[in-house]
PDB file of N, CA and C in Angstrom:
ATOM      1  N   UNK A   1     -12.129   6.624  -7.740  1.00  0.00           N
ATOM      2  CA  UNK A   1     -11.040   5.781  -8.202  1.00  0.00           C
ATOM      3  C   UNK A   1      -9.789   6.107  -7.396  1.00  0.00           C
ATOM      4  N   UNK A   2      -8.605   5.056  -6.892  1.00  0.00           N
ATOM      5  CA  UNK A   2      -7.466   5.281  -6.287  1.00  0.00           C
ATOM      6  C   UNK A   2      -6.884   5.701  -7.402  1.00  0.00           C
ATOM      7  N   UNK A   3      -5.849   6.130  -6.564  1.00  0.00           N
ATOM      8  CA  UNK A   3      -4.258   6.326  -7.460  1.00  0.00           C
ATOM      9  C   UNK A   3      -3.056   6.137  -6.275  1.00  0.00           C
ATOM     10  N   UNK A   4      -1.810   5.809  -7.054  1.00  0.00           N
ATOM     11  CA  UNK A   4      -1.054   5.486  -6.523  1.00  0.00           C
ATOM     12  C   UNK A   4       0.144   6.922  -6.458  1.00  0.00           C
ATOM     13  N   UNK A   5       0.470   7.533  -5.358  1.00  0.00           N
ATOM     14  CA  UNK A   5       1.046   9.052  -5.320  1.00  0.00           C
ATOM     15  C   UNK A   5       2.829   8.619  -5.124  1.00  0.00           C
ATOM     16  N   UNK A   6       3.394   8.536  -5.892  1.00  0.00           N
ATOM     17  CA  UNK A   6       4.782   8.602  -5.992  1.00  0.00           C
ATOM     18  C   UNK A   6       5.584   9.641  -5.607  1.00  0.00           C
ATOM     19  N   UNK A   7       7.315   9.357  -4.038  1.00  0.00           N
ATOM     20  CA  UNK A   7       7.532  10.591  -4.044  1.00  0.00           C
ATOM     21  C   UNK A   7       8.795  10.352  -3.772  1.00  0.00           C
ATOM     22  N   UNK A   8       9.329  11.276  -3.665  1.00  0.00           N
ATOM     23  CA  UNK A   8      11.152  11.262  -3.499  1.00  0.00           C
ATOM     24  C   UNK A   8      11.527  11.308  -2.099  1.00  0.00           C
ATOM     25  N   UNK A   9      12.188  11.237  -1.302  1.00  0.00           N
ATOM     26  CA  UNK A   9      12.287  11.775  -0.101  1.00  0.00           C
ATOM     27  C   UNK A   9      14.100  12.546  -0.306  1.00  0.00           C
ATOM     28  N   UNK A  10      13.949  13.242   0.649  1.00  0.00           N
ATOM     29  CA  UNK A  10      15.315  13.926   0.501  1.00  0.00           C
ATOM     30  C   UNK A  10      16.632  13.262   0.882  1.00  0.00           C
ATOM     31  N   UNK A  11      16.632  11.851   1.081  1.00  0.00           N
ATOM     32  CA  UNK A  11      18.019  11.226   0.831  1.00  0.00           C
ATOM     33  C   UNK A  11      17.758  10.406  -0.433  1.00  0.00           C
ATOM     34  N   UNK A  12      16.622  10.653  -1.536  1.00  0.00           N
ATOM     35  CA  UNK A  12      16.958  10.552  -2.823  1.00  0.00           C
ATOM     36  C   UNK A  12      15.935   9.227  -3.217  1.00  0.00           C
ATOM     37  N   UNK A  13      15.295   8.657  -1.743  1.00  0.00           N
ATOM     38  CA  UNK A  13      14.916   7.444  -2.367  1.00  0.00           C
ATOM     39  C   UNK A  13      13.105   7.747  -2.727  1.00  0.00           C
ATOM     40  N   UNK A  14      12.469   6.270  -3.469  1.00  0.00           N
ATOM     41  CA  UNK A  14      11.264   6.654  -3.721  1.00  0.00           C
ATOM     42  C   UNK A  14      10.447   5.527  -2.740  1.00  0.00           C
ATOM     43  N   UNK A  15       9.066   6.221  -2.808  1.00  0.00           N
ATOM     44  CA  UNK A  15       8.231   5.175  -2.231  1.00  0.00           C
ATOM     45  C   UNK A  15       6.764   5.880  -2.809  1.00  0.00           C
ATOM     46  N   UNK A  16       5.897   5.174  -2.513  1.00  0.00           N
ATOM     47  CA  UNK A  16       3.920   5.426  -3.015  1.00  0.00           C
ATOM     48  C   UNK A  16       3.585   5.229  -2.018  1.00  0.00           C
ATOM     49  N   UNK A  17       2.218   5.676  -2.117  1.00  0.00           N
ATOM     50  CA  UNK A  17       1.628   5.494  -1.170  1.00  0.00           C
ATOM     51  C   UNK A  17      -0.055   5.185  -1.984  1.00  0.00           C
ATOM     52  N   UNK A  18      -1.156   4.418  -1.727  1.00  0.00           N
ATOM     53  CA  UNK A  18      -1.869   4.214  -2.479  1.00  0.00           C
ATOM     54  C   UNK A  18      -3.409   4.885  -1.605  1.00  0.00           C
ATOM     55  N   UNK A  19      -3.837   5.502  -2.736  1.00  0.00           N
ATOM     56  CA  UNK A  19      -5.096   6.210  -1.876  1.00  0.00           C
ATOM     57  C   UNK A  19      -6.400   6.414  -2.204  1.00  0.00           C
ATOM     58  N   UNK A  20      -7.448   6.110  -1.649  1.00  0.00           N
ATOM     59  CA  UNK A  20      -8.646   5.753  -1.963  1.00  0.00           C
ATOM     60  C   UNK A  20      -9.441   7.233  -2.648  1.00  0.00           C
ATOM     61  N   UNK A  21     -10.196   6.720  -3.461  1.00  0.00           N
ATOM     62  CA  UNK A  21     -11.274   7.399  -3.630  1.00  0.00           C
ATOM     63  C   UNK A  21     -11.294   9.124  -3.417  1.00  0.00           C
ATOM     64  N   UNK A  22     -11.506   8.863  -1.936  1.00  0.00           N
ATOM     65  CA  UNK A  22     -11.340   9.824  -1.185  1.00  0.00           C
ATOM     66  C   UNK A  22     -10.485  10.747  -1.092  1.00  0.00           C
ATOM     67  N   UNK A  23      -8.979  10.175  -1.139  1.00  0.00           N
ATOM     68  CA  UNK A  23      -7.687  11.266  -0.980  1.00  0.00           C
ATOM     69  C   UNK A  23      -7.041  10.089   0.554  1.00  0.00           C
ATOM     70  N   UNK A  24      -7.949   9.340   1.086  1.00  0.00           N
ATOM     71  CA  UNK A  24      -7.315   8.881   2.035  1.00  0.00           C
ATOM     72  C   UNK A  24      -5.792   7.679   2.086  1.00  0.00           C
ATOM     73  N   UNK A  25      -4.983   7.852   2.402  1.00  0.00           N
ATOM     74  CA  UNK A  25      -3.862   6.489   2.366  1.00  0.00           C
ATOM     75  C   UNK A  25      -4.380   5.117   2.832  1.00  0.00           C
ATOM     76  N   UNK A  26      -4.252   4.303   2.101  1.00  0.00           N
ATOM     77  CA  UNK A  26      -4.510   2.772   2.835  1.00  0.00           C
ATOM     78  C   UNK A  26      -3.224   1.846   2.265  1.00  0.00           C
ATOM     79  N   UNK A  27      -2.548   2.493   1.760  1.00  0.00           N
ATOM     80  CA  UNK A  27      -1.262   1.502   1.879  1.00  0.00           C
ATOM     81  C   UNK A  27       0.089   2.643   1.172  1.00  0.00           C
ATOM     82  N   UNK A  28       0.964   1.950   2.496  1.00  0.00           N
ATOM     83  CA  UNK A  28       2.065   2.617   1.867  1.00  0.00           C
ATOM     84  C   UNK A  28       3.122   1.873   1.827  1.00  0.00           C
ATOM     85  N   UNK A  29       4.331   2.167   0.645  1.00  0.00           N
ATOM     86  CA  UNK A  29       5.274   1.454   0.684  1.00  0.00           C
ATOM     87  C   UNK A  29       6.529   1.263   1.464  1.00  0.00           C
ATOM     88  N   UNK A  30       7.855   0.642   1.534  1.00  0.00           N
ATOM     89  CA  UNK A  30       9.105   0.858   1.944  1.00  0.00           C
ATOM     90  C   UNK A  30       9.376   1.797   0.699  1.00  0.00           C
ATOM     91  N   UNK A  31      10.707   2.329   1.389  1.00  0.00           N
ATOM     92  CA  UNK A  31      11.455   3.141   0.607  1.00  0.00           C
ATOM     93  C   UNK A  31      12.342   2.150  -0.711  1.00  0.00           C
ATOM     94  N   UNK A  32      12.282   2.751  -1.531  1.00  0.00           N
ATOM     95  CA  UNK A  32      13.100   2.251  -2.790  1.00  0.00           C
ATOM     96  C   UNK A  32      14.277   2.649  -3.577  1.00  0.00           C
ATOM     97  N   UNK A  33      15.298   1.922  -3.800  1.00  0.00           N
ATOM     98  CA  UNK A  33      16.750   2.663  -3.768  1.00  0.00           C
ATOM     99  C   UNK A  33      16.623   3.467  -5.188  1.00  0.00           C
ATOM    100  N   UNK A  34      15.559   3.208  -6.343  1.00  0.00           N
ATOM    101  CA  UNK A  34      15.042   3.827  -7.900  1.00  0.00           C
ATOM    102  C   UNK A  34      13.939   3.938  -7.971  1.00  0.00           C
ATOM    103  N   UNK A  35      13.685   4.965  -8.997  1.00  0.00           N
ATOM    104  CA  UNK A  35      11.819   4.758  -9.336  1.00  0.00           C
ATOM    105  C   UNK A  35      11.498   3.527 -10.045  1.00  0.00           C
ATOM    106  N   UNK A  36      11.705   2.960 -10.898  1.00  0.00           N
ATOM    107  CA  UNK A  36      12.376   1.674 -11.773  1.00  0.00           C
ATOM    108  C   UNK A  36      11.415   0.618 -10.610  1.00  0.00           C
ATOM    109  N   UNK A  37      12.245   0.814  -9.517  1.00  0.00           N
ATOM    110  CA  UNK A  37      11.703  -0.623  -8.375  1.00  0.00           C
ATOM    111  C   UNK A  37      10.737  -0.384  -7.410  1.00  0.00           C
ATOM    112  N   UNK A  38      10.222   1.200  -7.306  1.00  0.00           N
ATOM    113  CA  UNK A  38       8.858   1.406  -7.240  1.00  0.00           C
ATOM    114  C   UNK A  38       8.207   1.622  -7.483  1.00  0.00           C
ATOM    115  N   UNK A  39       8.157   1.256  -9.584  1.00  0.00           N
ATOM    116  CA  UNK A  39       7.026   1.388 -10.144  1.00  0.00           C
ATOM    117  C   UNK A  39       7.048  -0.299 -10.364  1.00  0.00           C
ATOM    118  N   UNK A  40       7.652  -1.238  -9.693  1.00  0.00           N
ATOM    119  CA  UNK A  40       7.517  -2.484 -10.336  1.00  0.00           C
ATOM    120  C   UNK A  40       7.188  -2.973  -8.537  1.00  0.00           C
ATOM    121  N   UNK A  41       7.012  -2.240  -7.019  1.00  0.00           N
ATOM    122  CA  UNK A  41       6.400  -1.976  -6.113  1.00  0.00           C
ATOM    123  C   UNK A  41       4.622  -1.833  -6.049  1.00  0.00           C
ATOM    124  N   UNK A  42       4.350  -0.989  -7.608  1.00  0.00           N
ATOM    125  CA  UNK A  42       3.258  -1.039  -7.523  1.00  0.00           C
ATOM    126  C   UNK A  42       2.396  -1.416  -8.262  1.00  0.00           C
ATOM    127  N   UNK A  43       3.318  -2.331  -9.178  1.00  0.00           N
ATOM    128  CA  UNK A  43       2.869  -3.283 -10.130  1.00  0.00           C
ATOM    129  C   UNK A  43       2.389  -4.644  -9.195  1.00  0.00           C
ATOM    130  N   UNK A  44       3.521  -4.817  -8.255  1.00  0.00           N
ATOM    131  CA  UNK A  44       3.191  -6.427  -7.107  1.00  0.00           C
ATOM    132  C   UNK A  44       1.917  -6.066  -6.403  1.00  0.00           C
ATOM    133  N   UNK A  45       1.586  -4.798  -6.026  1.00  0.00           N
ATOM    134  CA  UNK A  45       0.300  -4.581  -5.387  1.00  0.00           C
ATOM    135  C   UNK A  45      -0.996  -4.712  -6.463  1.00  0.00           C
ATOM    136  N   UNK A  46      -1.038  -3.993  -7.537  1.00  0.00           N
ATOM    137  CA  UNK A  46      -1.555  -4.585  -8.380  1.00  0.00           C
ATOM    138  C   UNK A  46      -2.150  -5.760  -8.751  1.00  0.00           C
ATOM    139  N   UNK A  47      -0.932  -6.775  -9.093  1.00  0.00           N
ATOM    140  CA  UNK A  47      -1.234  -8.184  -9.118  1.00  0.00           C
ATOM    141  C   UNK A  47      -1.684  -8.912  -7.795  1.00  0.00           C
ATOM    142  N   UNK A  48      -1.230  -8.802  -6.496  1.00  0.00           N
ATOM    143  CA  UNK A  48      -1.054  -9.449  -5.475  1.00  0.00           C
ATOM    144  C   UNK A  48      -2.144  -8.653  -4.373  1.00  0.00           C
ATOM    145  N   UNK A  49      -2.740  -7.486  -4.796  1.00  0.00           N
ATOM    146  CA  UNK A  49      -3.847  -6.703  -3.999  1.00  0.00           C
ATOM    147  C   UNK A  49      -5.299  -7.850  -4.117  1.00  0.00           C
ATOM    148  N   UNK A  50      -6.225  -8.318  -5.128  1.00  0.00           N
ATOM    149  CA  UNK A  50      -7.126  -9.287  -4.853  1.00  0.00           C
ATOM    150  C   UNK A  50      -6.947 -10.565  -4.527  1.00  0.00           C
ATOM    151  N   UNK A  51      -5.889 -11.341  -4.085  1.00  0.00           N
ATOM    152  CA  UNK A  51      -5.874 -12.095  -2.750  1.00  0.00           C
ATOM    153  C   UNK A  51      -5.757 -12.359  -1.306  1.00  0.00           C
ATOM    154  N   UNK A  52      -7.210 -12.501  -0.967  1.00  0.00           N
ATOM    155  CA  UNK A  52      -7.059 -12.254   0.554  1.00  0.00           C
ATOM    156  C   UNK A  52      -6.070 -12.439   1.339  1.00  0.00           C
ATOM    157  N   UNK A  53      -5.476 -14.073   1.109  1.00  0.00           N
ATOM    158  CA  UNK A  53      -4.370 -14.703   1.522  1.00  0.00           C
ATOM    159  C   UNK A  53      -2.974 -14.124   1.843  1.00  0.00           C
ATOM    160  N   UNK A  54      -2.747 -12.674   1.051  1.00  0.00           N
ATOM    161  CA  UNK A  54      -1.651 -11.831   0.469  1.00  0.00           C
ATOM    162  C   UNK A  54      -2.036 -11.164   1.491  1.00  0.00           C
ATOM    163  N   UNK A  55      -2.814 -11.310   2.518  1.00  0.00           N
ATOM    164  CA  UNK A  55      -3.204 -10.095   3.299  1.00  0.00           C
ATOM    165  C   UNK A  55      -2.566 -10.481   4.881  1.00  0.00           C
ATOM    166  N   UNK A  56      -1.526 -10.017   5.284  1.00  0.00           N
ATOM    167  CA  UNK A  56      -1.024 -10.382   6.603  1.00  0.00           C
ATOM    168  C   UNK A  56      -1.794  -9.706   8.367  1.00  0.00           C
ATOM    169  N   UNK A  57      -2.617  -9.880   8.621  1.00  0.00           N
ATOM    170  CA  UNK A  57      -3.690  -8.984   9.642  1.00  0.00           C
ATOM    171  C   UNK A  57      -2.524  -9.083  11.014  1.00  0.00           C
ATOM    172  N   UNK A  58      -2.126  -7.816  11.351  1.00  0.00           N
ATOM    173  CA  UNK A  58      -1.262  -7.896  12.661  1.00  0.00           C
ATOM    174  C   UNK A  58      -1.809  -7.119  13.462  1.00  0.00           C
ATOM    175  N   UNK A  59      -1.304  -6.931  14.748  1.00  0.00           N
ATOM    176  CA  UNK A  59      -1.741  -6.011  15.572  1.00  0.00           C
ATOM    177  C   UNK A  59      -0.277  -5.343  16.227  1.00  0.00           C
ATOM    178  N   UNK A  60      -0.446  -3.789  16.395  1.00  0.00           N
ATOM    179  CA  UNK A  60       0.584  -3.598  16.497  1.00  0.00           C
ATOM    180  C   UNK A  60       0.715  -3.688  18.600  1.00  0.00           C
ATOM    181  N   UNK A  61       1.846  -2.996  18.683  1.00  0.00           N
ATOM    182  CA  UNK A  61       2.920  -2.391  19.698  1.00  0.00           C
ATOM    183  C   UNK A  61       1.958  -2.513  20.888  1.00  0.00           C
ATOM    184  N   UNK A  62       0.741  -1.235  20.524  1.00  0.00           N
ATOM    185  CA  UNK A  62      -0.371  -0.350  20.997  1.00  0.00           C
ATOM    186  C   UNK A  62      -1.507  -1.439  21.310  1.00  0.00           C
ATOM    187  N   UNK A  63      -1.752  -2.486  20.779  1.00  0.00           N
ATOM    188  CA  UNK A  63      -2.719  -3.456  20.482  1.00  0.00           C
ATOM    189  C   UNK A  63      -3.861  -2.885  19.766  1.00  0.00           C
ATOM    190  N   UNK A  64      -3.437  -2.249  18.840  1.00  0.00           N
ATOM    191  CA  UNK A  64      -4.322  -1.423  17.371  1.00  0.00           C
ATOM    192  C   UNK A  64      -3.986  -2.579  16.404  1.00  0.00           C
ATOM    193  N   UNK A  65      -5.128  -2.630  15.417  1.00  0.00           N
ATOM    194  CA  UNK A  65      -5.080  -3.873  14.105  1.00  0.00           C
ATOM    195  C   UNK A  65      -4.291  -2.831  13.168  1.00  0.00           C
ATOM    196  N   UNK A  66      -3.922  -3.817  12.413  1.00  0.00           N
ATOM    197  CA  UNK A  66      -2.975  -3.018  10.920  1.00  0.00           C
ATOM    198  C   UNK A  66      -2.881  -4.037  10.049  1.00  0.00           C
ATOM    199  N   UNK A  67      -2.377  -4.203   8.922  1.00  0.00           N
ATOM    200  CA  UNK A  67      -2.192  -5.281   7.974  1.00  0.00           C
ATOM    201  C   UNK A  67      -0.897  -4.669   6.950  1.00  0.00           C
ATOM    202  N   UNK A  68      -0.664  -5.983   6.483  1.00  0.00           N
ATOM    203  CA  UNK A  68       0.653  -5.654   5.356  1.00  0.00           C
ATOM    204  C   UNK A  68       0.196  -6.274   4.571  1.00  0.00           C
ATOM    205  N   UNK A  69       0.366  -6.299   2.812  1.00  0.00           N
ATOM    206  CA  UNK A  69       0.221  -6.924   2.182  1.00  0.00           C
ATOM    207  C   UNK A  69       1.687  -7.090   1.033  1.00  0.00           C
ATOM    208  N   UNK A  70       1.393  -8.842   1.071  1.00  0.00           N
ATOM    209  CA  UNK A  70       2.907  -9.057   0.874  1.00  0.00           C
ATOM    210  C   UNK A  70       2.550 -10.139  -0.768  1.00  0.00           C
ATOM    211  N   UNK A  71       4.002  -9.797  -1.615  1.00  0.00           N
ATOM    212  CA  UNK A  71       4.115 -10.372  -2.547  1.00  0.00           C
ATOM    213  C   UNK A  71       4.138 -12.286  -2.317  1.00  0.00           C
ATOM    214  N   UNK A  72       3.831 -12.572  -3.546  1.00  0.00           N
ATOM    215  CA  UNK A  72       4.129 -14.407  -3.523  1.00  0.00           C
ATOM    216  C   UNK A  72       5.171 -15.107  -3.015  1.00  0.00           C
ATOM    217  N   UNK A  73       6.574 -14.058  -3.184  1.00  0.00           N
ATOM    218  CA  UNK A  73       7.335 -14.634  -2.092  1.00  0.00           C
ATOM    219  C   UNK A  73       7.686 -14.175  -0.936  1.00  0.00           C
ATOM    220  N   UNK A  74       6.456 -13.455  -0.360  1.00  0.00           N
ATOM    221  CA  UNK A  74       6.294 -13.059   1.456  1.00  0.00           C
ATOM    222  C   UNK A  74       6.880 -11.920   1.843  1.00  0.00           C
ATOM    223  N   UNK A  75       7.042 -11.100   0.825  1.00  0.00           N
ATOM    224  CA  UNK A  75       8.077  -9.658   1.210  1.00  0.00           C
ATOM    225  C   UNK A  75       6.604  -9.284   1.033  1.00  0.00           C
ATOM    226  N   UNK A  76       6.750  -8.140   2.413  1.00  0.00           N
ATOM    227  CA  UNK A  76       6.215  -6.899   2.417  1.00  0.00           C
ATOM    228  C   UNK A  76       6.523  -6.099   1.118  1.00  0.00           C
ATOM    229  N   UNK A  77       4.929  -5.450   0.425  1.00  0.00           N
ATOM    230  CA  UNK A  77       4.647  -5.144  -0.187  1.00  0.00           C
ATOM    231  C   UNK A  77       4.347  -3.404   0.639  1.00  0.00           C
ATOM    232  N   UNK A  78       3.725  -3.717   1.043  1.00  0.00           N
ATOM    233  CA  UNK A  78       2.823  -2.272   1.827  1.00  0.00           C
ATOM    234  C   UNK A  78       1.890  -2.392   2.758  1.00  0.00           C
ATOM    235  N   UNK A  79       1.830  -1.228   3.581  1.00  0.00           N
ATOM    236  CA  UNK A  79       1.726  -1.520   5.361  1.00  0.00           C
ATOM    237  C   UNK A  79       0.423  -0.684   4.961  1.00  0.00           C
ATOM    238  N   UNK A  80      -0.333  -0.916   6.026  1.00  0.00           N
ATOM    239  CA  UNK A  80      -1.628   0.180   6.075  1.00  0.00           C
ATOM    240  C   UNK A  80      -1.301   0.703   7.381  1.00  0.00           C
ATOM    241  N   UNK A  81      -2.425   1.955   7.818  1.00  0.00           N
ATOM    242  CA  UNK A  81      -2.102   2.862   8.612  1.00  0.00           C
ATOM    243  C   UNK A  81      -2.510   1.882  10.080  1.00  0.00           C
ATOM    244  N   UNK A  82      -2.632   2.451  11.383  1.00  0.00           N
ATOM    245  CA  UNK A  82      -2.978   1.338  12.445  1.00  0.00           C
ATOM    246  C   UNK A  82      -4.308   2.502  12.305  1.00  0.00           C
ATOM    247  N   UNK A  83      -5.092   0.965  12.602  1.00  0.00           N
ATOM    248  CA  UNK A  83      -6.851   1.424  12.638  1.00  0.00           C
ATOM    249  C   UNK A  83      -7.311   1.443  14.196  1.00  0.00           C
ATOM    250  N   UNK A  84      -8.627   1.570  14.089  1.00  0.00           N
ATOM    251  CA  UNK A  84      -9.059   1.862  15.537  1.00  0.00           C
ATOM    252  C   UNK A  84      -9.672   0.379  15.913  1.00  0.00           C
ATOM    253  N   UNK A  85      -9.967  -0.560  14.846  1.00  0.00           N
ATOM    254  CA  UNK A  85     -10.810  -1.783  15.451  1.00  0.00           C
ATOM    255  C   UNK A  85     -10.188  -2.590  14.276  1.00  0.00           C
ATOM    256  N   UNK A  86     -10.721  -3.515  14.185  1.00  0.00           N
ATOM    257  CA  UNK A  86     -10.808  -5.000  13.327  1.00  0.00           C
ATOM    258  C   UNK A  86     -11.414  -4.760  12.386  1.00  0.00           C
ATOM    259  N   UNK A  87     -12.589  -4.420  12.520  1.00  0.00           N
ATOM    260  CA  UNK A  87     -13.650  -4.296  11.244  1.00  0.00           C
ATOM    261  C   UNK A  87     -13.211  -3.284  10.810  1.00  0.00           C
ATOM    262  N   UNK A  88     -12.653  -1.898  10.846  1.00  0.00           N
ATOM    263  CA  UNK A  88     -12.193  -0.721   9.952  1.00  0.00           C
ATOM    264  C   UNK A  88     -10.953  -1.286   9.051  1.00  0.00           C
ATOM    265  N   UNK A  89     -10.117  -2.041   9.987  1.00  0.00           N
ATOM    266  CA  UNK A  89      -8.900  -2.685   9.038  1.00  0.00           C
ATOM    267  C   UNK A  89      -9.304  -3.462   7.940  1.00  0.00           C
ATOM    268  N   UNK A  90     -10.486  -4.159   8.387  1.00  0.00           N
ATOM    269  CA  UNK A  90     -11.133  -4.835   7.212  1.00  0.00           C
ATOM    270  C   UNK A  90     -11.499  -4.312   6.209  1.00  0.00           C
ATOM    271  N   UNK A  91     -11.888  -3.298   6.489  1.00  0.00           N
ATOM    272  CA  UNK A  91     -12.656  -2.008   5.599  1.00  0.00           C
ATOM    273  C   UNK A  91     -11.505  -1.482   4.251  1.00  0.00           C
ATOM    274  N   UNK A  92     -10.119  -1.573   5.238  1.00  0.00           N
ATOM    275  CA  UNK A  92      -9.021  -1.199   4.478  1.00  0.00           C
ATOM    276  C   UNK A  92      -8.474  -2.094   3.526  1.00  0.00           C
ATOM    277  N   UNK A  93      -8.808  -3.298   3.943  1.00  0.00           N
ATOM    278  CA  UNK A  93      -8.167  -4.227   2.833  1.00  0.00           C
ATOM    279  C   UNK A  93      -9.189  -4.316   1.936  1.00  0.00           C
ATOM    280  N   UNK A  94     -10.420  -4.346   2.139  1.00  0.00           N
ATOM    281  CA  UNK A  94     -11.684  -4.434   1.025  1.00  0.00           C
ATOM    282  C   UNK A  94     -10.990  -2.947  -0.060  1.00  0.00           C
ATOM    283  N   UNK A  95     -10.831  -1.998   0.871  1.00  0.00           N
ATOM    284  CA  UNK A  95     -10.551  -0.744  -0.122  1.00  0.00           C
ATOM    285  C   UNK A  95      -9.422  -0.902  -0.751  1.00  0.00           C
ATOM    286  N   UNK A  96      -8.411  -1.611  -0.970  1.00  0.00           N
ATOM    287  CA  UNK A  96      -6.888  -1.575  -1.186  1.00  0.00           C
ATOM    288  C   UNK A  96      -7.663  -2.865  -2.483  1.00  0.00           C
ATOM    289  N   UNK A  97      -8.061  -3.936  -1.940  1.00  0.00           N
ATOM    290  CA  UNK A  97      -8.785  -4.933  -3.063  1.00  0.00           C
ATOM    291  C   UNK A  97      -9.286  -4.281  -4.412  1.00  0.00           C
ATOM    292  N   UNK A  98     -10.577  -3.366  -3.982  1.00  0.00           N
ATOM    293  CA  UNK A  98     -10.715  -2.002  -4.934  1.00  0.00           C
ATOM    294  C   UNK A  98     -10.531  -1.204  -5.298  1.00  0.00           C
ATOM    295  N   UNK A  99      -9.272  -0.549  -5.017  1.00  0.00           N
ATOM    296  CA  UNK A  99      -8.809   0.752  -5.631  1.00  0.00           C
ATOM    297  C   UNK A  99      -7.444   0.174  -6.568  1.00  0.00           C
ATOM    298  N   UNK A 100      -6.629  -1.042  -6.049  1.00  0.00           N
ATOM    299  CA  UNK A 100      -5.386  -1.210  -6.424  1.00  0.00           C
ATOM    300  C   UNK A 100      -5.479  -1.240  -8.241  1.00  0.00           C
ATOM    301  N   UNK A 101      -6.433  -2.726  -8.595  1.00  0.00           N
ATOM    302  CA  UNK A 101      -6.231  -2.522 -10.007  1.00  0.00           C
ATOM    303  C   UNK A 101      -6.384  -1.878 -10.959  1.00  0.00           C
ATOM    304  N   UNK A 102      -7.374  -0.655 -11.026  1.00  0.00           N
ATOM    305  CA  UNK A 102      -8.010   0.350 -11.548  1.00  0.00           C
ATOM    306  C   UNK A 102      -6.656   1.988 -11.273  1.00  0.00           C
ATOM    307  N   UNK A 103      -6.130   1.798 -10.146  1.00  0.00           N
ATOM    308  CA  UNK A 103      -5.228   3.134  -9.514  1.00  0.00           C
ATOM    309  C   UNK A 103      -4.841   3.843 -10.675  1.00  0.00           C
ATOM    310  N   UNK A 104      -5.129   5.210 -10.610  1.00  0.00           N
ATOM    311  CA  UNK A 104      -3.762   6.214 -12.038  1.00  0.00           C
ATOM    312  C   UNK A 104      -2.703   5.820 -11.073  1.00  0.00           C
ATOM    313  N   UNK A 105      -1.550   6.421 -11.778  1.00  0.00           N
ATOM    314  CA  UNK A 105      -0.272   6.954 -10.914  1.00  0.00           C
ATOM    315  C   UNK A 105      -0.304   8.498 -11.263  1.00  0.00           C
ATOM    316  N   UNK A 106       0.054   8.958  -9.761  1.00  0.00           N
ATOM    317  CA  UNK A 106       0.366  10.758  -9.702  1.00  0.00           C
ATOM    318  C   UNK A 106       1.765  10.372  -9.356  1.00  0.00           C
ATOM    319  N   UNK A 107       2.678  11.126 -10.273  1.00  0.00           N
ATOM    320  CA  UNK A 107       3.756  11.257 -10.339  1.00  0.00           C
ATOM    321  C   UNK A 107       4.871  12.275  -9.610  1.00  0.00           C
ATOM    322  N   UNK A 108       4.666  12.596  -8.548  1.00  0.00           N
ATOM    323  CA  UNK A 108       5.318  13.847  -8.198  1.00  0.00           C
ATOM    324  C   UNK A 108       6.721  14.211  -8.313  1.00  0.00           C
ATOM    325  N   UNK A 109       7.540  12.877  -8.354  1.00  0.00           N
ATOM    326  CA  UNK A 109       9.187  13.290  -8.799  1.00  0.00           C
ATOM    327  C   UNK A 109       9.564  13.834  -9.629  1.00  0.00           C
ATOM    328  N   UNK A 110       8.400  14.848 -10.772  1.00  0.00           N
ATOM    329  CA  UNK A 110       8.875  15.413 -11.931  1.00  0.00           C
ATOM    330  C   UNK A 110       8.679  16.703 -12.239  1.00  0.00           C
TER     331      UNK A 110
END
């Protein structure tokens, strides 16, 4: 089962990061000015994680695949890591599909 790992950074802000099964990251967030708006960060992944459509497939800088997955009104939600091919990125959004609605939250800001 995922969970979603919540953390502070030292100019105060929060962000998650969401992680498979495994312990591995497949999506992480922007930074958030409260916890408040990145626990309602990982509520939009939640809802907005089983539509493919929500799934933005880019390639970066490097010409490595990556994907974002973005809320109903087109904001980036959360970036995945850059993969080595096409089909592993795929792999990542299938895993982000399955881990998102089920995720605990690990809380570490406390």
């Amino acid at each position: 089962m995922g969970k979603f790992v919540i953390t502070k950074t030292a100019n105060g802000s929060f962000h998650f990061n969401l992680k498979a099964g495994n312990g591995e990251t497949i999506l992480t967030s922007e930074a958030y000015n409260s916890k408040a708006a990145c626990e309602n960060g990982m509520e939009s992944v939640r809802k907005n994680a089983p539509e493919d459509a929500n799934y933005d497939r880019k390639e970066s800088s490097i010409g490595k695949p990556y994907f974002n997955l973005k809320a109903a009104n087109h904001q980036v939600i959360g970036t995945s890591e850059i993969y080595s091919s096409t089909a592993a990125r795929d792999k990542g959004i299938e895993s982000v599909k399955n881990n998102a609605a089920e995720a605990t939250i690990d809380d570490q800001t406390v």
